[in-house]
ModelCIF file with pLDDT and N, C-alpha, C, O atoms, coordinates in Angstrom:
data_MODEL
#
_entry.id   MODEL 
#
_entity.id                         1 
_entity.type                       polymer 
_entity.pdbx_number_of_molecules   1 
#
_entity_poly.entity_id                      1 
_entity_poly.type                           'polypeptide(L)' 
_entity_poly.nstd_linkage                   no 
_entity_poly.nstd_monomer                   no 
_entity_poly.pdbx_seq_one_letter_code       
;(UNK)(UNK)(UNK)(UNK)(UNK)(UNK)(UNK)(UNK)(UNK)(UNK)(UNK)(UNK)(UNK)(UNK)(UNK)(UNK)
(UNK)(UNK)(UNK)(UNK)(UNK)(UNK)(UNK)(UNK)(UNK)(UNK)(UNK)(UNK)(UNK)(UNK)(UNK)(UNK)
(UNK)(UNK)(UNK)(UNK)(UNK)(UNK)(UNK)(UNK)(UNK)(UNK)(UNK)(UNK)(UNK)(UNK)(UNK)
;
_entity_poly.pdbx_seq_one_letter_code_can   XXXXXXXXXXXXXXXXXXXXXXXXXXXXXXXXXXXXXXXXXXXXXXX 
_entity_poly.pdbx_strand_id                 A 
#
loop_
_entity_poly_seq.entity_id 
_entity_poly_seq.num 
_entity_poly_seq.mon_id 
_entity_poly_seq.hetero 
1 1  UNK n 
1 2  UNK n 
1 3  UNK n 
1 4  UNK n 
1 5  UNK n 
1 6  UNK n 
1 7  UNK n 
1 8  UNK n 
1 9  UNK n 
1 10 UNK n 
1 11 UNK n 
1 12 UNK n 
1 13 UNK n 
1 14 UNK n 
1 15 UNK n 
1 16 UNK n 
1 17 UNK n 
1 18 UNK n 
1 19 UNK n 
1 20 UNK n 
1 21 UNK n 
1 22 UNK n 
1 23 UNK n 
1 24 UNK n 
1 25 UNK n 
1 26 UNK n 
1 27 UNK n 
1 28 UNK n 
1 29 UNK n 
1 30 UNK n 
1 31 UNK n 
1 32 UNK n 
1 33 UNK n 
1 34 UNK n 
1 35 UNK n 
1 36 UNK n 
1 37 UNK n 
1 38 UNK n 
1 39 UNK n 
1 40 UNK n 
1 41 UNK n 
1 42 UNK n 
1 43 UNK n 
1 44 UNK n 
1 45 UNK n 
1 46 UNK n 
1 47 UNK n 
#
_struct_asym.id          A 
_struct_asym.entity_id   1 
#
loop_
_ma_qa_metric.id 
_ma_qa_metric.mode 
_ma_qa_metric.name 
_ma_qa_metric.software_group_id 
_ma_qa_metric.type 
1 global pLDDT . pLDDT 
2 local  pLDDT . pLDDT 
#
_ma_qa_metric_global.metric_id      1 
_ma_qa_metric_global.metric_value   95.98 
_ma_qa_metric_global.model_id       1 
_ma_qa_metric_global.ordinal_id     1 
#
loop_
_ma_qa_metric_local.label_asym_id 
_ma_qa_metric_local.label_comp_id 
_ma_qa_metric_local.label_seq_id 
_ma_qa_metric_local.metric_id 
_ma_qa_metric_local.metric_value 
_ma_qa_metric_local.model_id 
_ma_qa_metric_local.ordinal_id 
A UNK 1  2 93.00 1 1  
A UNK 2  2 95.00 1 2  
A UNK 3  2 96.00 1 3  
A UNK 4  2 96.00 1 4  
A UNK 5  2 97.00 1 5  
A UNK 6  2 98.00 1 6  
A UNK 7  2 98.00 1 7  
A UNK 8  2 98.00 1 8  
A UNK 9  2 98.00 1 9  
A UNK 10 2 98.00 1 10 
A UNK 11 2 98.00 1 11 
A UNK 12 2 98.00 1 12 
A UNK 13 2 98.00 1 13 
A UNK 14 2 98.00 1 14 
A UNK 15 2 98.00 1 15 
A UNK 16 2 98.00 1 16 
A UNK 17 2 98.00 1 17 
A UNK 18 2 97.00 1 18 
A UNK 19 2 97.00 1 19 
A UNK 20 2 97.00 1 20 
A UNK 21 2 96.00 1 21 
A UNK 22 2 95.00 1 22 
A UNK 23 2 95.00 1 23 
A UNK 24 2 93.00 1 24 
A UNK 25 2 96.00 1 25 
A UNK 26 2 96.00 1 26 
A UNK 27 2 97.00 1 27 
A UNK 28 2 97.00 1 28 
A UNK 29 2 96.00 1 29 
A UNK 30 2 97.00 1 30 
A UNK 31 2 97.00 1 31 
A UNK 32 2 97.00 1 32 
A UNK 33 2 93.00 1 33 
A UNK 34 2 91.00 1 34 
A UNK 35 2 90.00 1 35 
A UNK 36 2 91.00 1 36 
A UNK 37 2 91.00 1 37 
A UNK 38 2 94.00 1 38 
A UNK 39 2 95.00 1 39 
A UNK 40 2 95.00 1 40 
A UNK 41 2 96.00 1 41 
A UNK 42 2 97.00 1 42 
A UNK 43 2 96.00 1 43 
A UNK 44 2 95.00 1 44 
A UNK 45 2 96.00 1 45 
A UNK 46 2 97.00 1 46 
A UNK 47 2 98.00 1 47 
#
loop_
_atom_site.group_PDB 
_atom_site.id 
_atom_site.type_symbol 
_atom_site.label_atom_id 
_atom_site.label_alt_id 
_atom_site.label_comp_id 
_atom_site.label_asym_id 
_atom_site.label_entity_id 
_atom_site.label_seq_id 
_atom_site.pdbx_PDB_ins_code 
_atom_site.Cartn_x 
_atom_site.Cartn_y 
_atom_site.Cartn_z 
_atom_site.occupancy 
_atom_site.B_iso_or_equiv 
_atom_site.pdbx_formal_charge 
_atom_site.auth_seq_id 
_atom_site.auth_comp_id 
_atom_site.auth_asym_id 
_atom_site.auth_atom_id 
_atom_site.pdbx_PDB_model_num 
ATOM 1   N N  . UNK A 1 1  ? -13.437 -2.220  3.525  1.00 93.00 ? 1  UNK A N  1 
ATOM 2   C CA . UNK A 1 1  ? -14.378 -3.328  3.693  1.00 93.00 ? 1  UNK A CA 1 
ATOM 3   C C  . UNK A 1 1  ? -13.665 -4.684  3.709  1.00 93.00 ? 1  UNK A C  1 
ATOM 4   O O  . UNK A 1 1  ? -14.165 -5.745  3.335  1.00 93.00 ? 1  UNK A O  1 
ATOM 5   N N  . UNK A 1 2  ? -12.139 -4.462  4.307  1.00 95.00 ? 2  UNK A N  1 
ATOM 6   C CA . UNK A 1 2  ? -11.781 -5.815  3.885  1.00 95.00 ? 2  UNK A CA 1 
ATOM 7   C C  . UNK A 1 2  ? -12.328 -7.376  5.183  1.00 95.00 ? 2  UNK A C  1 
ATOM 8   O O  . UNK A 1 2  ? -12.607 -7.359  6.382  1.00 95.00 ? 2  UNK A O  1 
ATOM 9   N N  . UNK A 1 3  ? -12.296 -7.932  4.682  1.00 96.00 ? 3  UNK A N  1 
ATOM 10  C CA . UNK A 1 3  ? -12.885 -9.219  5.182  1.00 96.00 ? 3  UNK A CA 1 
ATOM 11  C C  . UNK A 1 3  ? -11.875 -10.581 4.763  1.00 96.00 ? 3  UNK A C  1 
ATOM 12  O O  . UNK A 1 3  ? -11.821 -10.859 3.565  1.00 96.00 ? 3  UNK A O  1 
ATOM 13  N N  . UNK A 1 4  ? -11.210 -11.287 5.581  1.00 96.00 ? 4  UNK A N  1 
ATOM 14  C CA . UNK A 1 4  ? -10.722 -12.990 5.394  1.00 96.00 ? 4  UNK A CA 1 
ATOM 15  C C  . UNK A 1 4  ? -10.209 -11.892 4.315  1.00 96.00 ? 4  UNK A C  1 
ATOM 16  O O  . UNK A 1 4  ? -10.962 -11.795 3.346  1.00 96.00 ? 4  UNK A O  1 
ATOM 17  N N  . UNK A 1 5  ? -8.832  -10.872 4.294  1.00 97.00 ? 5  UNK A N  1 
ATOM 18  C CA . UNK A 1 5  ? -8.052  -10.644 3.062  1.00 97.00 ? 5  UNK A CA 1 
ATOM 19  C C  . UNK A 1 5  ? -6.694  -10.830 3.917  1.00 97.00 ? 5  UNK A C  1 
ATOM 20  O O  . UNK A 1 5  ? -6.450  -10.570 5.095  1.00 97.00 ? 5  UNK A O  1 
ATOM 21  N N  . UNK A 1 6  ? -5.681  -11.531 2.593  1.00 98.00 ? 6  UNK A N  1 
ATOM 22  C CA . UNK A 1 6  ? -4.923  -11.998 2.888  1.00 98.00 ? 6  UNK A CA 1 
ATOM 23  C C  . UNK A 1 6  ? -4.117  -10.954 3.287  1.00 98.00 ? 6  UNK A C  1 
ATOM 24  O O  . UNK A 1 6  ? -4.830  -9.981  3.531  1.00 98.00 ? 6  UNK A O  1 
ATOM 25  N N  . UNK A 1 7  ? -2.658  -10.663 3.507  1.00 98.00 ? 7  UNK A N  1 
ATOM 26  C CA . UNK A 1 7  ? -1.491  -9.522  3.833  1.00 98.00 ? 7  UNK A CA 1 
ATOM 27  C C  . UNK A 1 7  ? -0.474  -9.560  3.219  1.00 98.00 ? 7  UNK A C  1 
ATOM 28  O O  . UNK A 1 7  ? 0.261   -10.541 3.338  1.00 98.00 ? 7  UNK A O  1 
ATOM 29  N N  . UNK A 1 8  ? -0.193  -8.658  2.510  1.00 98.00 ? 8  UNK A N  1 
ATOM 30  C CA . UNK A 1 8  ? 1.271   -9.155  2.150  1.00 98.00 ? 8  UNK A CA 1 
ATOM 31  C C  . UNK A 1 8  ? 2.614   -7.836  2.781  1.00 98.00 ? 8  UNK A C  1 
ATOM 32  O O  . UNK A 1 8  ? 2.629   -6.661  2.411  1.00 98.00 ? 8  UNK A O  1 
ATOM 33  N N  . UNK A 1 9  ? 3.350   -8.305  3.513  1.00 98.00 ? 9  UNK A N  1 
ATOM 34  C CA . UNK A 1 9  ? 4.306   -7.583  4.072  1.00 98.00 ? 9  UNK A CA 1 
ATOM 35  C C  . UNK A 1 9  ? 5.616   -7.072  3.198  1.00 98.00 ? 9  UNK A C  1 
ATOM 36  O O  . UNK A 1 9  ? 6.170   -7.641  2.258  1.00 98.00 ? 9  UNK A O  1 
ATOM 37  N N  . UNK A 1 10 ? 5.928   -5.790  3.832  1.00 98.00 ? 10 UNK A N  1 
ATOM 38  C CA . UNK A 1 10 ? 7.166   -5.848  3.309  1.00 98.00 ? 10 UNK A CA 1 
ATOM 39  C C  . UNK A 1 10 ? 8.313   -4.916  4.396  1.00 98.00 ? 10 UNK A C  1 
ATOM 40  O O  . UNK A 1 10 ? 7.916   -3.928  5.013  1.00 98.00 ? 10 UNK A O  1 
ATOM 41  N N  . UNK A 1 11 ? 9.474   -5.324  4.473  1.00 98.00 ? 11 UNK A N  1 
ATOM 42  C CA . UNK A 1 11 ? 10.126  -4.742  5.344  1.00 98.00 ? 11 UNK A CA 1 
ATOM 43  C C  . UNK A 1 11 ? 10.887  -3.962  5.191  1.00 98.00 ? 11 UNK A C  1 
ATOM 44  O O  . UNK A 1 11 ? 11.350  -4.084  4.057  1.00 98.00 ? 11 UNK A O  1 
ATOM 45  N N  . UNK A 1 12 ? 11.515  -2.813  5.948  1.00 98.00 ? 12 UNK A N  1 
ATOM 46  C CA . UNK A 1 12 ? 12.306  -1.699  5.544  1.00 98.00 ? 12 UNK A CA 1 
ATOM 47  C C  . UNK A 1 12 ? 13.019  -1.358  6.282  1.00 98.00 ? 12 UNK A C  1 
ATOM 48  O O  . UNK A 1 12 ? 12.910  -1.527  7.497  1.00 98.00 ? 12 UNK A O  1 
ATOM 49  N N  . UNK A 1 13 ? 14.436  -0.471  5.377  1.00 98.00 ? 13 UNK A N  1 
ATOM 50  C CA . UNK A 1 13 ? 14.829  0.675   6.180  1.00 98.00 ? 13 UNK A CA 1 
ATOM 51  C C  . UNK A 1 13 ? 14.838  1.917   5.785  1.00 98.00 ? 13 UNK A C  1 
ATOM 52  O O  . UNK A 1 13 ? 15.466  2.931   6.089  1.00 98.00 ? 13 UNK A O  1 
ATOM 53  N N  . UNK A 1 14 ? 14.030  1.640   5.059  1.00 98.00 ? 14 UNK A N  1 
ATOM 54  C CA . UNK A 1 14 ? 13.658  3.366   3.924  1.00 98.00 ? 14 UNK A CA 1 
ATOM 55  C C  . UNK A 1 14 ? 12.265  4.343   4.333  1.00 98.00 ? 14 UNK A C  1 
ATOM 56  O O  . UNK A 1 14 ? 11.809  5.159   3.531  1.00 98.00 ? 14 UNK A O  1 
ATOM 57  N N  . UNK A 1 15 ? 11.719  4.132   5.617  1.00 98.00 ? 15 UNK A N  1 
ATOM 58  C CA . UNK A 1 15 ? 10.529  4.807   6.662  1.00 98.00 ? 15 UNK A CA 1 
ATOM 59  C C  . UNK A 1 15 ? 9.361   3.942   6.270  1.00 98.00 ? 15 UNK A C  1 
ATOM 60  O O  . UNK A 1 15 ? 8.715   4.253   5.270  1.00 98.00 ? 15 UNK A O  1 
ATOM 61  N N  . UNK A 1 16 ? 9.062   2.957   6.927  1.00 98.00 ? 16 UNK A N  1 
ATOM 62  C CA . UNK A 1 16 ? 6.946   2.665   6.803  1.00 98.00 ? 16 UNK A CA 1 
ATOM 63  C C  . UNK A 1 16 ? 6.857   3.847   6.329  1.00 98.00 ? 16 UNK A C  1 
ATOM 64  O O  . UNK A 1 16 ? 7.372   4.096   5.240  1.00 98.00 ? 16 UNK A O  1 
ATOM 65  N N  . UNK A 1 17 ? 6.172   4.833   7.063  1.00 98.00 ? 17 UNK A N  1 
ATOM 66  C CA . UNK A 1 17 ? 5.579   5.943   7.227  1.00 98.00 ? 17 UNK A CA 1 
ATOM 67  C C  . UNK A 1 17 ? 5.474   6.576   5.510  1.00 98.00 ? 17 UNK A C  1 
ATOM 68  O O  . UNK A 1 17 ? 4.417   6.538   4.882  1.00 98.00 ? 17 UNK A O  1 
ATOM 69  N N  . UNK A 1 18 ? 6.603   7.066   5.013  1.00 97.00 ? 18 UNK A N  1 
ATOM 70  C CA . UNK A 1 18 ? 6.887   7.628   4.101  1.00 97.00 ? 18 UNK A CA 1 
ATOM 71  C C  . UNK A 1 18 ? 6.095   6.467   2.738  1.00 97.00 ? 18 UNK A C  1 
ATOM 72  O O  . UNK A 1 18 ? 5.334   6.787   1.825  1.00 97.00 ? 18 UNK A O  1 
ATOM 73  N N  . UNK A 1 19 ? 6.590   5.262   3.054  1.00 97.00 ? 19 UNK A N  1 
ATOM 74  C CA . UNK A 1 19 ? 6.038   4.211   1.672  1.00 97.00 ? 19 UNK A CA 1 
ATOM 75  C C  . UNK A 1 19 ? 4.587   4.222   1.706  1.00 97.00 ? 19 UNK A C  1 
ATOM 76  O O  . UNK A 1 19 ? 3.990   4.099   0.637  1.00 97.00 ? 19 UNK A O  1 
ATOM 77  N N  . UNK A 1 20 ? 4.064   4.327   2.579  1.00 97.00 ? 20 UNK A N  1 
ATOM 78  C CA . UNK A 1 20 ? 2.590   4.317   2.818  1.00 97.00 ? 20 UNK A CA 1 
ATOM 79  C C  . UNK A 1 20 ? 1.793   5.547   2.797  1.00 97.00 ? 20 UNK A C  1 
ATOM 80  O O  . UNK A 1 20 ? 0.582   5.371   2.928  1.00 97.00 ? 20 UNK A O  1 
ATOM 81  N N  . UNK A 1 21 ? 2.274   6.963   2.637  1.00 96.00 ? 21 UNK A N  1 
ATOM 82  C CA . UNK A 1 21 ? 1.835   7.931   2.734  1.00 96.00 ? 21 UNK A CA 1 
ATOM 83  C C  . UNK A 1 21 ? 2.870   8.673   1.355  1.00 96.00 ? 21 UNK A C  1 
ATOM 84  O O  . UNK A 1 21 ? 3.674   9.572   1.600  1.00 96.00 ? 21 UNK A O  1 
ATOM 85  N N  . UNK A 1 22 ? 2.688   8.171   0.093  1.00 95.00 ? 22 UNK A N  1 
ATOM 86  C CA . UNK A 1 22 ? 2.965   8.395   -1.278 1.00 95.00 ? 22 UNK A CA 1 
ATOM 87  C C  . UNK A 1 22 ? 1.956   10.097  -1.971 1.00 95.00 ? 22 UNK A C  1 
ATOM 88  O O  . UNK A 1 22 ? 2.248   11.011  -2.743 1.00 95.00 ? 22 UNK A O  1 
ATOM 89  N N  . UNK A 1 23 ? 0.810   9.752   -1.182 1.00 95.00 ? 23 UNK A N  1 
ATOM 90  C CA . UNK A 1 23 ? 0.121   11.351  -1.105 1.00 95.00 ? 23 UNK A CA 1 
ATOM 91  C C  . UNK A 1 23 ? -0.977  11.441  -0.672 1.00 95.00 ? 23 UNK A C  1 
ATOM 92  O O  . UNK A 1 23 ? -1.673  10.431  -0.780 1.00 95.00 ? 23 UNK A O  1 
ATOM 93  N N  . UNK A 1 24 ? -1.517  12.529  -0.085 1.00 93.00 ? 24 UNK A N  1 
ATOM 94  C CA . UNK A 1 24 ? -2.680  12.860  0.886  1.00 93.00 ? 24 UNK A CA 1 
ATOM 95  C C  . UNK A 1 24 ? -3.602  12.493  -0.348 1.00 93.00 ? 24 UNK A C  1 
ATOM 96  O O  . UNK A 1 24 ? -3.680  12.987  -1.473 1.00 93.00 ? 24 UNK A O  1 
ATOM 97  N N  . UNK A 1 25 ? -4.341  11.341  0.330  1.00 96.00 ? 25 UNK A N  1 
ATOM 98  C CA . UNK A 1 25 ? -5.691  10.955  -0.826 1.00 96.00 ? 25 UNK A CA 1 
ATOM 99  C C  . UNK A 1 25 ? -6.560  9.805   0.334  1.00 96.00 ? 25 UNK A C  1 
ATOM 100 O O  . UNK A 1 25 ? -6.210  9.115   1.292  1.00 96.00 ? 25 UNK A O  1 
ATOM 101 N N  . UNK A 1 26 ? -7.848  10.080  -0.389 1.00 96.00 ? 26 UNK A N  1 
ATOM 102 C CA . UNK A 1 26 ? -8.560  9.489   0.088  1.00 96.00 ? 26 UNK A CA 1 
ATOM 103 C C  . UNK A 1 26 ? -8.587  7.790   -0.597 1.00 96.00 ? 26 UNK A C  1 
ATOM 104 O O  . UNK A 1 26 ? -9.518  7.078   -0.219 1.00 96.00 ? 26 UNK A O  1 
ATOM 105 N N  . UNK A 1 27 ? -7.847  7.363   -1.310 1.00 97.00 ? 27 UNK A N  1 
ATOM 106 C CA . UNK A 1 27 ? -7.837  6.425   -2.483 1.00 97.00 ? 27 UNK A CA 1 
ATOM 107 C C  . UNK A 1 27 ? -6.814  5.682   -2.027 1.00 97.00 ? 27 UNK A C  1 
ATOM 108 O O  . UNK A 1 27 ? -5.919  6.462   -1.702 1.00 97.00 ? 27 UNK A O  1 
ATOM 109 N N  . UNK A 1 28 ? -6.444  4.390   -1.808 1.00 97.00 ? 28 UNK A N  1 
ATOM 110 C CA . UNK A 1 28 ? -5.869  3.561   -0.915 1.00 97.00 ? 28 UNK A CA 1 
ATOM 111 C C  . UNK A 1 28 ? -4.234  3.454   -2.285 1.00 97.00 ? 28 UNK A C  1 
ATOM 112 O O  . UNK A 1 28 ? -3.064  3.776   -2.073 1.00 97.00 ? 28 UNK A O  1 
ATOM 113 N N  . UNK A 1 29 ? -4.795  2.953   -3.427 1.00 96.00 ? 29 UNK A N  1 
ATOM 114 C CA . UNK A 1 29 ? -4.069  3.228   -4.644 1.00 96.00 ? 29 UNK A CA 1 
ATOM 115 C C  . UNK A 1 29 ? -3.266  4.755   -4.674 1.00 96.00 ? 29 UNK A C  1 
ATOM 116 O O  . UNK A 1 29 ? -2.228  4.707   -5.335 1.00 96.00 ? 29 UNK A O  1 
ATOM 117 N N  . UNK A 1 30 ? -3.487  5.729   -4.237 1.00 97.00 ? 30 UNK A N  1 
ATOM 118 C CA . UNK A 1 30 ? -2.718  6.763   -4.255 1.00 97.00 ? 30 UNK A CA 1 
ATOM 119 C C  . UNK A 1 30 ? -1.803  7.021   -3.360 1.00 97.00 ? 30 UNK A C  1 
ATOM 120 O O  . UNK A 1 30 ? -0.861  7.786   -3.561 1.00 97.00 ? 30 UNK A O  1 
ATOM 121 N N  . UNK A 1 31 ? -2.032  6.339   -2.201 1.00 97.00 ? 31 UNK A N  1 
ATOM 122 C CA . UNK A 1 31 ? -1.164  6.599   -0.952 1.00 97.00 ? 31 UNK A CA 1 
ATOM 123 C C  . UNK A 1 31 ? -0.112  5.446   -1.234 1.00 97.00 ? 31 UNK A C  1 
ATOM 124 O O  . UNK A 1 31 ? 0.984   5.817   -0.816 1.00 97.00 ? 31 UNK A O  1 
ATOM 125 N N  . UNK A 1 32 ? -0.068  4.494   -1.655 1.00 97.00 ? 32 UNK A N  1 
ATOM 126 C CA . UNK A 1 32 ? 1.122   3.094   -2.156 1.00 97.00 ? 32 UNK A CA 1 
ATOM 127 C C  . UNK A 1 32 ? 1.358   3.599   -3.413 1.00 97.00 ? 32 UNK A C  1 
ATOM 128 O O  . UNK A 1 32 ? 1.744   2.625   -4.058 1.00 97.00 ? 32 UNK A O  1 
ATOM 129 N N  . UNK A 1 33 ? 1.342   4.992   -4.449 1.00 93.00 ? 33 UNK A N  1 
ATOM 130 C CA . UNK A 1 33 ? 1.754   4.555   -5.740 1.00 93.00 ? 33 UNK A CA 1 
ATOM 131 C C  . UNK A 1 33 ? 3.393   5.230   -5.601 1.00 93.00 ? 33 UNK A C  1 
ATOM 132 O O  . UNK A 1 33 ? 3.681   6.365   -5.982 1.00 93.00 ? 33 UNK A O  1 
ATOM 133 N N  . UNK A 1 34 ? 4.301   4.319   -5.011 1.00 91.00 ? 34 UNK A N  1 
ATOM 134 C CA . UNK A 1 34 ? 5.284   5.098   -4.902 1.00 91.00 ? 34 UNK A CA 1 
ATOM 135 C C  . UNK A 1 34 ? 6.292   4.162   -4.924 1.00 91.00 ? 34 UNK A C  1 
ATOM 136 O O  . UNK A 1 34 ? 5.866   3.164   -5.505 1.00 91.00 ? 34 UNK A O  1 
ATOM 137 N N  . UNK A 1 35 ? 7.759   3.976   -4.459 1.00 90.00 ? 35 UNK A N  1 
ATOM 138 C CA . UNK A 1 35 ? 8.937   3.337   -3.816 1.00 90.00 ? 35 UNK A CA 1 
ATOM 139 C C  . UNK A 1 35 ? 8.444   1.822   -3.537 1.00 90.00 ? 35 UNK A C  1 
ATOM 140 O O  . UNK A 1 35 ? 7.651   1.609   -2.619 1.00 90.00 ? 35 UNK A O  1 
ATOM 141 N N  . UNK A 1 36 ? 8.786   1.091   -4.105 1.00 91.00 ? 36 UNK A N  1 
ATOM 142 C CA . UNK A 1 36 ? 8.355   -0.561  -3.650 1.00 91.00 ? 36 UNK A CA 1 
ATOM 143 C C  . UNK A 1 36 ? 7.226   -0.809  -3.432 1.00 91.00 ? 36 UNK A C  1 
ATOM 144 O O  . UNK A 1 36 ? 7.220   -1.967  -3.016 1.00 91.00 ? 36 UNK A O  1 
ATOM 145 N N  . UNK A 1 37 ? 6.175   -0.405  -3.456 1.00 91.00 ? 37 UNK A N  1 
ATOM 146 C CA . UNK A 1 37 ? 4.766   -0.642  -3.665 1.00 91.00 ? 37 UNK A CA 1 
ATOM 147 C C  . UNK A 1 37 ? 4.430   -1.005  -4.929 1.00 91.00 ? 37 UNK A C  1 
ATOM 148 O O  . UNK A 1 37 ? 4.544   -0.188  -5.843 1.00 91.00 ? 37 UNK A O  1 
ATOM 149 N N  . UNK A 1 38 ? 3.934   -2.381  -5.167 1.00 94.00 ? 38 UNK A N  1 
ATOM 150 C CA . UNK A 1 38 ? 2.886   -2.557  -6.122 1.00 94.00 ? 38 UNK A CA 1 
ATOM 151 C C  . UNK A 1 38 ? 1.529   -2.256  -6.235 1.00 94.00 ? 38 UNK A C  1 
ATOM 152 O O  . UNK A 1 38 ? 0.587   -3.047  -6.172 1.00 94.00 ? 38 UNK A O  1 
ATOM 153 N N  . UNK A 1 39 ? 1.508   -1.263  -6.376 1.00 95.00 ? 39 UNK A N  1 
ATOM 154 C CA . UNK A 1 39 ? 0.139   -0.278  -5.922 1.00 95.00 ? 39 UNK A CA 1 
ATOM 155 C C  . UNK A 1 39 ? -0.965  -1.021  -6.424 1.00 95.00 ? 39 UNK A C  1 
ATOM 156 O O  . UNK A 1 39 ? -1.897  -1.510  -5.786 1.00 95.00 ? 39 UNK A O  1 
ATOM 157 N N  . UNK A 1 40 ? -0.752  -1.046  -7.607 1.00 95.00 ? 40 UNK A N  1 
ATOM 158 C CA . UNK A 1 40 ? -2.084  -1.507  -8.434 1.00 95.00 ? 40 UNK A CA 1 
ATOM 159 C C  . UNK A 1 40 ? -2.486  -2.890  -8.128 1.00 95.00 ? 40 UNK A C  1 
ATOM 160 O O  . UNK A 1 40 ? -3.594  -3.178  -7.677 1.00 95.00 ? 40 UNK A O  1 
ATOM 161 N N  . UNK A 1 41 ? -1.276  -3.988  -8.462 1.00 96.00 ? 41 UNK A N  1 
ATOM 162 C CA . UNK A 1 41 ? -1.687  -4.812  -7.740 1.00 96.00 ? 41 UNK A CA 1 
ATOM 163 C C  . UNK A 1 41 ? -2.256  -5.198  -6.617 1.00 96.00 ? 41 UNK A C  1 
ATOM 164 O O  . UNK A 1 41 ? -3.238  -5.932  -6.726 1.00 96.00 ? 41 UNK A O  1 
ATOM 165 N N  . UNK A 1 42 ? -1.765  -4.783  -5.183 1.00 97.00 ? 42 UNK A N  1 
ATOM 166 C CA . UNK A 1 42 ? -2.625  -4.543  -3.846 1.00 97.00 ? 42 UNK A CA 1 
ATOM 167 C C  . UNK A 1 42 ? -3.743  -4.238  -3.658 1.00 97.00 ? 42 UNK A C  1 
ATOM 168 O O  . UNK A 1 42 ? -4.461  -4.839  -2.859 1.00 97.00 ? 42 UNK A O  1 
ATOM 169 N N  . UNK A 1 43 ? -4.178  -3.094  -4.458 1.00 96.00 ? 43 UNK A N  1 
ATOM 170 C CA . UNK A 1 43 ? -5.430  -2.880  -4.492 1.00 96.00 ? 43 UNK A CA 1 
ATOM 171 C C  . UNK A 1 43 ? -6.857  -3.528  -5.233 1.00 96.00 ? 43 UNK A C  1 
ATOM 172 O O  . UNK A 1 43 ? -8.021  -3.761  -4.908 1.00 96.00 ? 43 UNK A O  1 
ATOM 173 N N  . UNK A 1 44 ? -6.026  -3.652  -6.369 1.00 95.00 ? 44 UNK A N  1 
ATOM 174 C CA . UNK A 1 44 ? -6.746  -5.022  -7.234 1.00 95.00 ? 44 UNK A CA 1 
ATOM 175 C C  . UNK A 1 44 ? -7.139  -6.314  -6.828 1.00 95.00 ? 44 UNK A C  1 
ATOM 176 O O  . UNK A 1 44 ? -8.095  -6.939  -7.288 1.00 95.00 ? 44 UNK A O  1 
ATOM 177 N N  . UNK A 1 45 ? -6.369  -6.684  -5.955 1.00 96.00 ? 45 UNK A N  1 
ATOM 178 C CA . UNK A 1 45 ? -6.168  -8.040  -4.889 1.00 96.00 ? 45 UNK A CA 1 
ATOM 179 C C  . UNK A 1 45 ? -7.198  -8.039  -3.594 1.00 96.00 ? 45 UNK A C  1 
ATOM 180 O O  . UNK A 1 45 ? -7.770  -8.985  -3.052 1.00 96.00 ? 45 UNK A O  1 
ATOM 181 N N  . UNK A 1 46 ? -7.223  -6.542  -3.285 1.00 97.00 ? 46 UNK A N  1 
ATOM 182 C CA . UNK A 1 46 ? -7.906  -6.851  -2.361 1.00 97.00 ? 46 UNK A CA 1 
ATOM 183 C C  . UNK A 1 46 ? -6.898  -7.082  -0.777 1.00 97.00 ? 46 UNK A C  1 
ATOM 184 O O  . UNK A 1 46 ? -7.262  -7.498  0.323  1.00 97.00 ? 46 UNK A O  1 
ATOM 185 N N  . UNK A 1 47 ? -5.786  -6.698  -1.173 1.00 98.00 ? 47 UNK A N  1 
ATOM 186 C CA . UNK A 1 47 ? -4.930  -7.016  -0.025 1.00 98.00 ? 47 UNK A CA 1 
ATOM 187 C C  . UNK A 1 47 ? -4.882  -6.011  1.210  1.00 98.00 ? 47 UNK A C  1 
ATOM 188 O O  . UNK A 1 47 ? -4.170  -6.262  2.182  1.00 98.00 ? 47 UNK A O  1 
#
C-alpha cells in the first residue's frame, strides 16, 4: 500500500536477487531479514 514513500537504496556486488529474497514469505520483513538489510527498520518506515 505504499504511497509518497520515500526509497532507500543500496548497491552491490553480492546478488540484488539473493539480498531481497532472504526467504519464501509472504511478509516483506522476512524476505530483507538477511546480509545488509535493515529489515526491521524498512519495514517500520514504511520504505
Amino acid at each position: 500500500k505504499a504511497r509518497n514513500a520515500p526509497m532507500l537504496l543500496t548497491r552491490t556486488p553480492y546478488n540484488a536477487d539473493d539480498m531481497t529474497s532472504h526467504a519464501e514469505s509472504a511478509q516483506m520483513e522476512s524476505i530483507l531479514q538477511g546480509y545488509d538489510n535493515e529489515a526491521d527498520i524498512i519495514v517500520k518506515g514504511g520504505y
